[in-house]
Protein backbone atom coordinates (compact mmCIF):
# COMPACT_ATOMS: atom_id res chain seq x y z
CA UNK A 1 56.15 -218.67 -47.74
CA UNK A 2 55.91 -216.79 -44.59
CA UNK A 3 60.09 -217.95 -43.42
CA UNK A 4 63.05 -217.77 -45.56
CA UNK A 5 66.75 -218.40 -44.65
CA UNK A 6 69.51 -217.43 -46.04
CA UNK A 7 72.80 -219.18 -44.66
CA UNK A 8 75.96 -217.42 -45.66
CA UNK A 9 76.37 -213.78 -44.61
CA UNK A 10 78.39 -212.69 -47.64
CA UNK A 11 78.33 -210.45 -50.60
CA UNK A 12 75.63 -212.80 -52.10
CA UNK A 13 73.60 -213.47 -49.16
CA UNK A 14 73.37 -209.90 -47.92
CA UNK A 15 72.03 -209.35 -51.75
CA UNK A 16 69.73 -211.97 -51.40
CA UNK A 17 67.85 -210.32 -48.13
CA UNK A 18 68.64 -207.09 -49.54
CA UNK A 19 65.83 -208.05 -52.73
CA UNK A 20 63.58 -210.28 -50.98
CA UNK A 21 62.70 -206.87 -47.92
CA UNK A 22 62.70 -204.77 -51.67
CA UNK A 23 60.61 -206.80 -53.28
CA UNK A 24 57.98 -207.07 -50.72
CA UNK A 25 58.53 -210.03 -48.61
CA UNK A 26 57.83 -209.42 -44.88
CA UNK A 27 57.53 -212.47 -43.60
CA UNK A 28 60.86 -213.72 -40.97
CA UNK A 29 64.14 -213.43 -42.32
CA UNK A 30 66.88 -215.28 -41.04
CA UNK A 31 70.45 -214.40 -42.23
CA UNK A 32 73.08 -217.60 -41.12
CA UNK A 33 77.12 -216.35 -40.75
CA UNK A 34 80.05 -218.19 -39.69
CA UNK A 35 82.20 -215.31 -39.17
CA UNK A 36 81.23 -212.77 -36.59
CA UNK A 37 81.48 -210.00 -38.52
CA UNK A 38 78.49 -208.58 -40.06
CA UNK A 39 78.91 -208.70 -44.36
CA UNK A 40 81.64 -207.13 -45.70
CA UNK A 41 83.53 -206.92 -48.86
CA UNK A 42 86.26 -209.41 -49.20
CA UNK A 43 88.45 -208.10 -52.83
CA UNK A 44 90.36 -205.17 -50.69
CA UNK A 45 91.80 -207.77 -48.59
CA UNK A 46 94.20 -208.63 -50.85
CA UNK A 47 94.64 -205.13 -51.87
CA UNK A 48 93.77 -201.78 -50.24
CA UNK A 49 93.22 -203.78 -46.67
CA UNK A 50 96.55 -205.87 -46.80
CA UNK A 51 98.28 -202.86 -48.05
CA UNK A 52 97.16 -200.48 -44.89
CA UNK A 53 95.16 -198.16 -47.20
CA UNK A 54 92.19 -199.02 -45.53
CA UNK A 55 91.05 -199.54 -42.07
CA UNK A 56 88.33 -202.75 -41.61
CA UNK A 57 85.93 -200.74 -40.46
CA UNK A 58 85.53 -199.43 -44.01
CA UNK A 59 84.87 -203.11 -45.50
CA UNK A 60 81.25 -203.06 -44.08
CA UNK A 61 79.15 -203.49 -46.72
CA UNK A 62 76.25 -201.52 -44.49
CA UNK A 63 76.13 -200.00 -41.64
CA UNK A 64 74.53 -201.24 -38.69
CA UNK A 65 71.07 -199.19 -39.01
CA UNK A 66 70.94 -200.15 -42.70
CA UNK A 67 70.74 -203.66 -41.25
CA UNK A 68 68.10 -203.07 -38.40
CA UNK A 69 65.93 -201.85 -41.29
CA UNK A 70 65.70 -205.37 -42.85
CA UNK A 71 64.45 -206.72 -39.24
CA UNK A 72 66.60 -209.84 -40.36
CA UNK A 73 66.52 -212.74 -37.71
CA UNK A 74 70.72 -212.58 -38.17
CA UNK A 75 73.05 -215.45 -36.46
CA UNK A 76 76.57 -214.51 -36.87
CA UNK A 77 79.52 -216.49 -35.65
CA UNK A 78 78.03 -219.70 -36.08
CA UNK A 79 78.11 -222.16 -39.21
CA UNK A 80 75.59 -224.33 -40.32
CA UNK A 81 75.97 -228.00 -39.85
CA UNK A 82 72.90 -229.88 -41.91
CA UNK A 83 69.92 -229.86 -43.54
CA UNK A 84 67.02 -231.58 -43.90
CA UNK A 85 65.37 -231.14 -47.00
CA UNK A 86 62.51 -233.10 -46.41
CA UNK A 87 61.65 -231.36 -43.00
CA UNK A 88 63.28 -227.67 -44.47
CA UNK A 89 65.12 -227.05 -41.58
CA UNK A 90 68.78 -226.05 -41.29
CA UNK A 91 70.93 -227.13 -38.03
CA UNK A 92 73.51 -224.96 -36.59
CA UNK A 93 76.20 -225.66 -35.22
CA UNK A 94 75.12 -224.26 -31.69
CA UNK A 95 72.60 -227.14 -31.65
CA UNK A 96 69.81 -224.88 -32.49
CA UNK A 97 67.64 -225.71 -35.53
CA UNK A 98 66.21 -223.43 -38.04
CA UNK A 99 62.71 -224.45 -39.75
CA UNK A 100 62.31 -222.67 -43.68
CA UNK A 101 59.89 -222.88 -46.36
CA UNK A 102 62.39 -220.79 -48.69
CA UNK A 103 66.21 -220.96 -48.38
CA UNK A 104 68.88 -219.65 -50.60
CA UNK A 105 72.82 -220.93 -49.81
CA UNK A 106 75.69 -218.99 -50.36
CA UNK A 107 78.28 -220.46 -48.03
CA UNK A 108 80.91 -219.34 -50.56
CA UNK A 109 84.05 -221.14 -50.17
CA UNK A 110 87.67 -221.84 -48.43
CA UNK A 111 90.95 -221.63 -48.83
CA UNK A 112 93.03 -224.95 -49.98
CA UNK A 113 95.69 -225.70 -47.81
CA UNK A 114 99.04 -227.20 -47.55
CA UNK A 115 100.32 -230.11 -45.34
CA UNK A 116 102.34 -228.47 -42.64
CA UNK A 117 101.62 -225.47 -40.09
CA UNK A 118 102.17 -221.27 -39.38
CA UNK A 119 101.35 -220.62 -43.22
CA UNK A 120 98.71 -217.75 -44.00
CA UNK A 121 95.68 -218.20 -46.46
CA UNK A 122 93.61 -214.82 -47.34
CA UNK A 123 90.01 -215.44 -47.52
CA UNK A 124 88.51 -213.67 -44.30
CA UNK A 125 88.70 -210.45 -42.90
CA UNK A 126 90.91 -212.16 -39.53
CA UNK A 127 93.13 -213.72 -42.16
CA UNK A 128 93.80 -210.51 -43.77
CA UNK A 129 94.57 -208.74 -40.68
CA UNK A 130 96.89 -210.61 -39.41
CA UNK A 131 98.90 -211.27 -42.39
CA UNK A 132 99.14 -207.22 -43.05
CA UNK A 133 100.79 -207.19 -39.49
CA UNK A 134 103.30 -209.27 -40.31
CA UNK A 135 104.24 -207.48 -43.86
CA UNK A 136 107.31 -205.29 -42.66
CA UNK A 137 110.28 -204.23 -45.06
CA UNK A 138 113.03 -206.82 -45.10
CA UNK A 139 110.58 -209.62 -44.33
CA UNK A 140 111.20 -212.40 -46.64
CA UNK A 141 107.77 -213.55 -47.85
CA UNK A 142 107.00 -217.04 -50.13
CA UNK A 143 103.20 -216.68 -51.95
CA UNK A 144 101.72 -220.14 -52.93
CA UNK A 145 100.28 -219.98 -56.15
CA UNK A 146 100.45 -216.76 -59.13
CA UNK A 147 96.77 -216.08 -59.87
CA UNK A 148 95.09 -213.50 -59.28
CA UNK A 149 94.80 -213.54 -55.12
CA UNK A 150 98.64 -215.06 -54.80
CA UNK A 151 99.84 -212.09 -57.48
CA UNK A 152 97.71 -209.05 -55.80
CA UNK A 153 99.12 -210.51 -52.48
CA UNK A 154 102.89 -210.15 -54.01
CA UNK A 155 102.41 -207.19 -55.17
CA UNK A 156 101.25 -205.38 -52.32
CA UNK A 157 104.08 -207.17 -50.13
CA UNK A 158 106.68 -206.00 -52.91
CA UNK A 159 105.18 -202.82 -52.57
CA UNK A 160 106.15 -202.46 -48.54
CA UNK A 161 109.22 -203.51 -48.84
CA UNK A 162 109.27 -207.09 -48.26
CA UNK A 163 111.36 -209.44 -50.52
CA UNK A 164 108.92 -211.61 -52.58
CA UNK A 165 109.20 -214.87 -54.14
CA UNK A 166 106.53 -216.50 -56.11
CA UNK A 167 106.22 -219.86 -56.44
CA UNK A 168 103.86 -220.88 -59.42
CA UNK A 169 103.68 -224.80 -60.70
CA UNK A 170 102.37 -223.90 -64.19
CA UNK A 171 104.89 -222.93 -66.60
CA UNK A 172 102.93 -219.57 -67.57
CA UNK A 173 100.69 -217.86 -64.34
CA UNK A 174 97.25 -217.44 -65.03
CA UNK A 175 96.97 -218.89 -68.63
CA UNK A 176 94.47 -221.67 -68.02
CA UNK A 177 92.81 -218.96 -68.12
CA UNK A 178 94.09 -216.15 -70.10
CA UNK A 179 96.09 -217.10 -72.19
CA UNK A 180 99.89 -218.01 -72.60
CA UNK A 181 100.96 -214.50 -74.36
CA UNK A 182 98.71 -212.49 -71.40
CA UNK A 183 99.83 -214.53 -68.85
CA UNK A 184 103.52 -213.69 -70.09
CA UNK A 185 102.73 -210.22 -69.97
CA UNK A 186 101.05 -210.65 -66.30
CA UNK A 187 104.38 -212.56 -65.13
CA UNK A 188 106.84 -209.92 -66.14
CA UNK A 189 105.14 -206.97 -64.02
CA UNK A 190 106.39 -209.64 -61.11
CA UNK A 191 109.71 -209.60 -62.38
CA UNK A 192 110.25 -205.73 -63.15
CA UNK A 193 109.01 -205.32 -60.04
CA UNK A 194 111.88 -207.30 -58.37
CA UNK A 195 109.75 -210.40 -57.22
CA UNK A 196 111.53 -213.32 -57.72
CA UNK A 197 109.18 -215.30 -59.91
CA UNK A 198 109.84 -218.98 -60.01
CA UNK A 199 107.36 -221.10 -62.26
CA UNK A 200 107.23 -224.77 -62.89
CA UNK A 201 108.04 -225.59 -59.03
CA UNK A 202 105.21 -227.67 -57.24
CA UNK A 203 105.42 -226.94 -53.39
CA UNK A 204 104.40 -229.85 -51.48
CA UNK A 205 104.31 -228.62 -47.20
CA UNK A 206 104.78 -225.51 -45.46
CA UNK A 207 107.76 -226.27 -42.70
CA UNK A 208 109.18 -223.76 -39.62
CA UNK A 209 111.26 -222.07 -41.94
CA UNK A 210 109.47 -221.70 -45.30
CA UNK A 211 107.90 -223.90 -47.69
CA UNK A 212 110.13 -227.54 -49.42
CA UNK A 213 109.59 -228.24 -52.99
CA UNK A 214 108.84 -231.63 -54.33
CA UNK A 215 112.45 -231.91 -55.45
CA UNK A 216 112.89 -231.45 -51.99
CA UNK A 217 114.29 -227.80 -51.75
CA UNK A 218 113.88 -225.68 -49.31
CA UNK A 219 112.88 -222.37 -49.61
CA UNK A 220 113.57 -220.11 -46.44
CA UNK A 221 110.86 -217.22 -45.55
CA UNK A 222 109.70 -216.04 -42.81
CA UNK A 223 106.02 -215.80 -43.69
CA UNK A 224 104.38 -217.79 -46.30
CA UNK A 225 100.97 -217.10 -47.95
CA UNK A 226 99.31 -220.48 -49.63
CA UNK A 227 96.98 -218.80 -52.52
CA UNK A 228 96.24 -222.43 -54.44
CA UNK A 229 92.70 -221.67 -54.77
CA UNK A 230 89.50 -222.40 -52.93
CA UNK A 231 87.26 -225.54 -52.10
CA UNK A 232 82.78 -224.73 -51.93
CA UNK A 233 81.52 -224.93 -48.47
CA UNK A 234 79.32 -227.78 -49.28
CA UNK A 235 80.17 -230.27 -46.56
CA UNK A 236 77.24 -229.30 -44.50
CA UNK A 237 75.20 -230.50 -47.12
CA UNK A 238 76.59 -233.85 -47.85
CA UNK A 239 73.25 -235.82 -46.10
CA UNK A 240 70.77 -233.40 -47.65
CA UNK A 241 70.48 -235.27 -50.60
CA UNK A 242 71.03 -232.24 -52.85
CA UNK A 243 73.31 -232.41 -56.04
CA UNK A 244 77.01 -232.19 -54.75
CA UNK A 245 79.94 -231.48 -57.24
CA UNK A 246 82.39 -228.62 -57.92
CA UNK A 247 79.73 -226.31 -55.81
CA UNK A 248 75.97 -226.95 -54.91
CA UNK A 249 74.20 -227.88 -58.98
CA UNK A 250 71.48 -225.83 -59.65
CA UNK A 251 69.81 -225.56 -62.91
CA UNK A 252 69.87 -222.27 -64.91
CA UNK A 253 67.54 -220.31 -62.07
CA UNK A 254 69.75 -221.28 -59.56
CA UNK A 255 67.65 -224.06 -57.77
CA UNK A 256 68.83 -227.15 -56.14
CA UNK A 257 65.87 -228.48 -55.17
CA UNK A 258 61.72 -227.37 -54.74
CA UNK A 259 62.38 -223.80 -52.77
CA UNK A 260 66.59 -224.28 -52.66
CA UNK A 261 68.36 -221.96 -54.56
CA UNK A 262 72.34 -221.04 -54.74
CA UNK A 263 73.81 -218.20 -54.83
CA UNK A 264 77.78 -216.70 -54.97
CA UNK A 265 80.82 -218.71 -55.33
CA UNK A 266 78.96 -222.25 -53.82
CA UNK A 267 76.63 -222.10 -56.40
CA UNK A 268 77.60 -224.26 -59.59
CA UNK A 269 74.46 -223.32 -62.30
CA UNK A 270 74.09 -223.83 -65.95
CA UNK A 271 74.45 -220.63 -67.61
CA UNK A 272 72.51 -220.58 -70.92
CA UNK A 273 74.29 -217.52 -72.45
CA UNK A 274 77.22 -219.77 -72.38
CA UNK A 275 75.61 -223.12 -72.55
CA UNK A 276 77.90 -224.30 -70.07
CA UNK A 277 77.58 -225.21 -66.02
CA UNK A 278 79.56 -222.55 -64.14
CA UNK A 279 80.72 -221.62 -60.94
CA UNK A 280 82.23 -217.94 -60.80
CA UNK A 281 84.49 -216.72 -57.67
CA UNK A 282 83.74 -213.02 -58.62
CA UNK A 283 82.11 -210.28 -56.26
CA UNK A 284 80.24 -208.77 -58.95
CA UNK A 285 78.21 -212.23 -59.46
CA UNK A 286 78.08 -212.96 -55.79
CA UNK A 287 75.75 -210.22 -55.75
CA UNK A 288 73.99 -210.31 -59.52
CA UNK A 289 73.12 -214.22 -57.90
CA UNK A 290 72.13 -213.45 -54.63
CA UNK A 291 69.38 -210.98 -56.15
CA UNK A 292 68.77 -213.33 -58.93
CA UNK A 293 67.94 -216.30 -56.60
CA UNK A 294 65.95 -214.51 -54.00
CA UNK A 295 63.48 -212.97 -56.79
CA UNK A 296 63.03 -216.60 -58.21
CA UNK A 297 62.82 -218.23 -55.28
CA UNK A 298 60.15 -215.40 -54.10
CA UNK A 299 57.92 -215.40 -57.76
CA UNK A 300 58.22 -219.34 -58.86
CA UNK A 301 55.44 -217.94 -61.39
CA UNK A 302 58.03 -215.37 -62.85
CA UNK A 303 61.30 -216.91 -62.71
CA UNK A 304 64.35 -215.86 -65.14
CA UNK A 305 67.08 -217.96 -65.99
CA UNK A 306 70.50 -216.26 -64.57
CA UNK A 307 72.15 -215.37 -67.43
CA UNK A 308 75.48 -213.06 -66.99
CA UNK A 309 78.62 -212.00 -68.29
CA UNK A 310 80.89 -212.41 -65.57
CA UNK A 311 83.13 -209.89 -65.03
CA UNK A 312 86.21 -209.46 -62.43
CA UNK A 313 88.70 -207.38 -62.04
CA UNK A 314 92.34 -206.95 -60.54
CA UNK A 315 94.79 -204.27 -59.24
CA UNK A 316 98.86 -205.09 -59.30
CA UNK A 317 101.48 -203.05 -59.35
CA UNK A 318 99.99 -199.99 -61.56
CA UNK A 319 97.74 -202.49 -63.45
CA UNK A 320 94.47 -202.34 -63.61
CA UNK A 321 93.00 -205.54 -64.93
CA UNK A 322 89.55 -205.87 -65.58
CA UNK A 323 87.48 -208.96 -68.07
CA UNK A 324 84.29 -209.46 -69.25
CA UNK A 325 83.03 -213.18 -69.77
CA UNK A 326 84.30 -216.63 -69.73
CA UNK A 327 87.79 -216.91 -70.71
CA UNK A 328 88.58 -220.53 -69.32
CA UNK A 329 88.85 -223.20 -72.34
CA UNK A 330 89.16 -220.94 -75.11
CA UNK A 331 90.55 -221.62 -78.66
CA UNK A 332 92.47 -218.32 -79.43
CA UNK A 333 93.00 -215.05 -78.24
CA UNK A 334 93.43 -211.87 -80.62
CA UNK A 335 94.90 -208.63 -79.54
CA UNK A 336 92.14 -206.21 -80.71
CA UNK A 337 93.71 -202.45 -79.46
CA UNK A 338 97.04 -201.30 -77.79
CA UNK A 339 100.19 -203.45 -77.68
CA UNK A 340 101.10 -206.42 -75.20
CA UNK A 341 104.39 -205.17 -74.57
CA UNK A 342 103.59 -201.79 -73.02
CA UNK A 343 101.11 -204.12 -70.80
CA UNK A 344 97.83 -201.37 -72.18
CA UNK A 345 95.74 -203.84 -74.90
CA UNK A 346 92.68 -205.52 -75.27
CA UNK A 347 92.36 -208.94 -75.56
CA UNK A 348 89.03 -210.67 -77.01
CA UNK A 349 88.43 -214.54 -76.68
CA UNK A 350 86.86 -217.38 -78.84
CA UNK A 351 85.42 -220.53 -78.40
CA UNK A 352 84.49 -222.25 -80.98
CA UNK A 353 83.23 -220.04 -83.38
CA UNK A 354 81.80 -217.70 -80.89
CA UNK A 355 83.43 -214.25 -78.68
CA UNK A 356 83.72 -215.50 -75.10
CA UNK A 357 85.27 -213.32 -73.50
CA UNK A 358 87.32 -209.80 -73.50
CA UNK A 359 90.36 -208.74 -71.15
CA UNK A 360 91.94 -205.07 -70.58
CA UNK A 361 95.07 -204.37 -69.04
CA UNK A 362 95.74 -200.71 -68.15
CA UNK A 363 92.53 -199.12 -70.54
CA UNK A 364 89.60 -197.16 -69.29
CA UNK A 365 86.42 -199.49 -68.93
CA UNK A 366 84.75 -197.75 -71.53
CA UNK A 367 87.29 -199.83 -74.03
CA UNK A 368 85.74 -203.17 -73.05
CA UNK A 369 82.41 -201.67 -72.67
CA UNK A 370 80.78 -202.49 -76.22
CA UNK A 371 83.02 -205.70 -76.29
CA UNK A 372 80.87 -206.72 -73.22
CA UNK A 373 77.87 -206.32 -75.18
CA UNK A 374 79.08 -208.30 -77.84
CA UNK A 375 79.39 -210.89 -75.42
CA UNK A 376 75.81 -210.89 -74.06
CA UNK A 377 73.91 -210.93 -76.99
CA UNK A 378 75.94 -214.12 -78.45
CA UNK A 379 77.75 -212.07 -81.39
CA UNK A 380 80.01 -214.28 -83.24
CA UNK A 381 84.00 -214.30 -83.93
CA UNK A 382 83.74 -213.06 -87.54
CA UNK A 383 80.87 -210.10 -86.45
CA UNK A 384 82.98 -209.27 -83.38
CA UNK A 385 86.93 -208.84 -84.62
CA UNK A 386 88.10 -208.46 -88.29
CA UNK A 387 89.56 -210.88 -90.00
CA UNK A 388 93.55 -210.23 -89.72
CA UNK A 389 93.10 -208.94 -86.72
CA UNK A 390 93.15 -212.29 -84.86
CA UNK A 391 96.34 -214.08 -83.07
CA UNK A 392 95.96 -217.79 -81.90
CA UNK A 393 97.91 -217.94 -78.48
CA UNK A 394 98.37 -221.85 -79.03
């Protein structure tokens, strides 16, 4: 295996060039980006970054010499287009082929969008920029969509003096996937906060002066910010013959296909601590998968399935949110320490009879630490929280 390309110059593809160079590989290197910017971390743009805590400069996830040490062969500012599994070569969108024996994909995703023109999404560094220019005091700002992105985004507009509202179809933000009593919790930090909330309202286009609702409302802003979640960069693939769904399928090492592998928030795998297929939007596993899939797709002989607990986290308001797991499609949620009303608790998760998942709102980490470990090595709902101590949230 003397080339390897990795397409997607991300958080997980930086990883992924990152292990191969440290675990010995030294054949050619090619590292594929559609922005021109060289990788950089994408959660402080929707907080420090959007707020003006942070300059870009200081979202480089290396420096320029740290790259030049990987002697990568690095394309930036153009996308791939194809590829041609049976030949192993990529094509670019500058016309220019480029021939593999070993790639790893982690195109990551993009923003869904609304019919209509002039609203902003937040998924690149430019997008971030320009929407933190246009954040002034007075400004009256609509957000598209209350989870996490759309409520850090409010939050830090709220915060510079910009009058928020959020517009959020479900009835309760967020508890798909947390829960209705957490998401409750989540949605009144909006509200004490002065953003005006607004929940079971389905926008349906973006117009010159703010967003209409189905009903046919109109709701005036002068910026809008559509944060309705994110599609997998997969259309480039669509000829290649690979397994297409939510994300590129991969099995539980992370491989498409014979010397394919996934990696990041594109990838779709089976995880087998769960015993589920998964695809995680979470910077944490961007990078756990990008080193993952480069070390399998390096030793065949030695491979490991991919196995983690996800874990994100989230800053709004003075909240610090932060879970361990996989929360979505749970059965009940018990409040295991602190007290929901003072938004400072932990929350643990079960599905079926098994702990899934743990969240913490306003703790140290070290109080979800063991209840992360409980997680990994499969402990059940009776060995994990005590009977009595559990609260169905349905």
């Amino acid at each position: 295996m003397r080339r390897i390309v990795v397409v997607g110059a991300s958080a997980a593809g930086l990883a992924a060039v990152e292990t191969l160079r440290r675990e010995g590989y030294d054949g050619t290197l090619t590292l594929v980006g559609d922005e021109p910017h060289a990788p950089y971390d994408r959660p402080p743009l929707s907080k420090q970054l959007l707020a003006g805590e942070w300059s870009p400069e200081r979202l480089a996830l290396r420096h320029s010499a740290d790259l030049d040490v990987l002697d990568l062969d690095l394309r930036l500012g153009v996308a791939a287009t194809g590829l041609d599994v049976p030949g192993r070569t990529v094509r670019l969108a500058d016309g220019s082929t480029v021939p593999y024996d070993g790639l790893v994909v982690a195109t990551g995703v993009r923003p869904r969008r609304l019919p209509g023109e002039g609203a902003h999404v937040l998924r690149t560094l430019d997008d971030a920029v320009t929407l933190r220019d246009r954040l002034e005091p007075g400004a009256r700002v609509v957000v598209v969509g209350a989870g996490f992105l759309g409520a850090e985004a409010a939050a830090v507009a709220s915060r510079l003096g910009a009058e928020v509202t959020l517009l959020e179809p479900a009835p309760v933000p967020l508890a798909h996937a947390v829960g209705d009593e957490v998401g409750q919790v989540l949605s009144r930090a909006h509200l004490d906060h002065g953003v005006n909330l607004r929940t079971g309202v389905t926008v349906t286009a973006v117009t010159e002066d703010g967003v209409r609702l189905a009903d046919g409302e109109l709701v005036d802003a002068d910026e809008v910010l559509v944060a309705i979640g994110s599609l997998p960069n997969t259309e480039w693939l669509a000829d290649s013959g690979l397994s297409i769904g939510d994300g590129l399928n991969c099995d539980e090492y992370c491989e498409a296909a014979r010397n394919v592998y996934a990696a990041g928030d594109v990838a779709r795998w089976y995880n087998p601590l769960f015993g589920v297929p998964m695809r995680i939007e979470h910077r944490t596993n961007a990078a756990e998968q990008g080193m993952a899939a480069a070390r399998n797709l390096l030793r065949p002989e030695a491979r490991k399935p991919f196995a983690p607990v996800p874990y994100f986290w989230s800053d709004q308001y003075d909240m610090k949110i932060q879970a361990y797991g996989y929360l979505r499609r749970h059965d009940e949620v018990a409040v295991v320490e602190g007290d929901l009303e003072e938004r400072r608790f932990v929350a643990a998760y079960r599905t079926g009879d098994r702990l899934t998942g743990t969240l913490a709102v306003g703790m140290p980490p070290k109080a979800i630490r063991s209840w992360r470990q409980a997680i990994a090595t499969g402990a059940t709902w009776r060995e994990a929280v005590p009977a009595g101590d559990t609260g169905d949230d349905r």
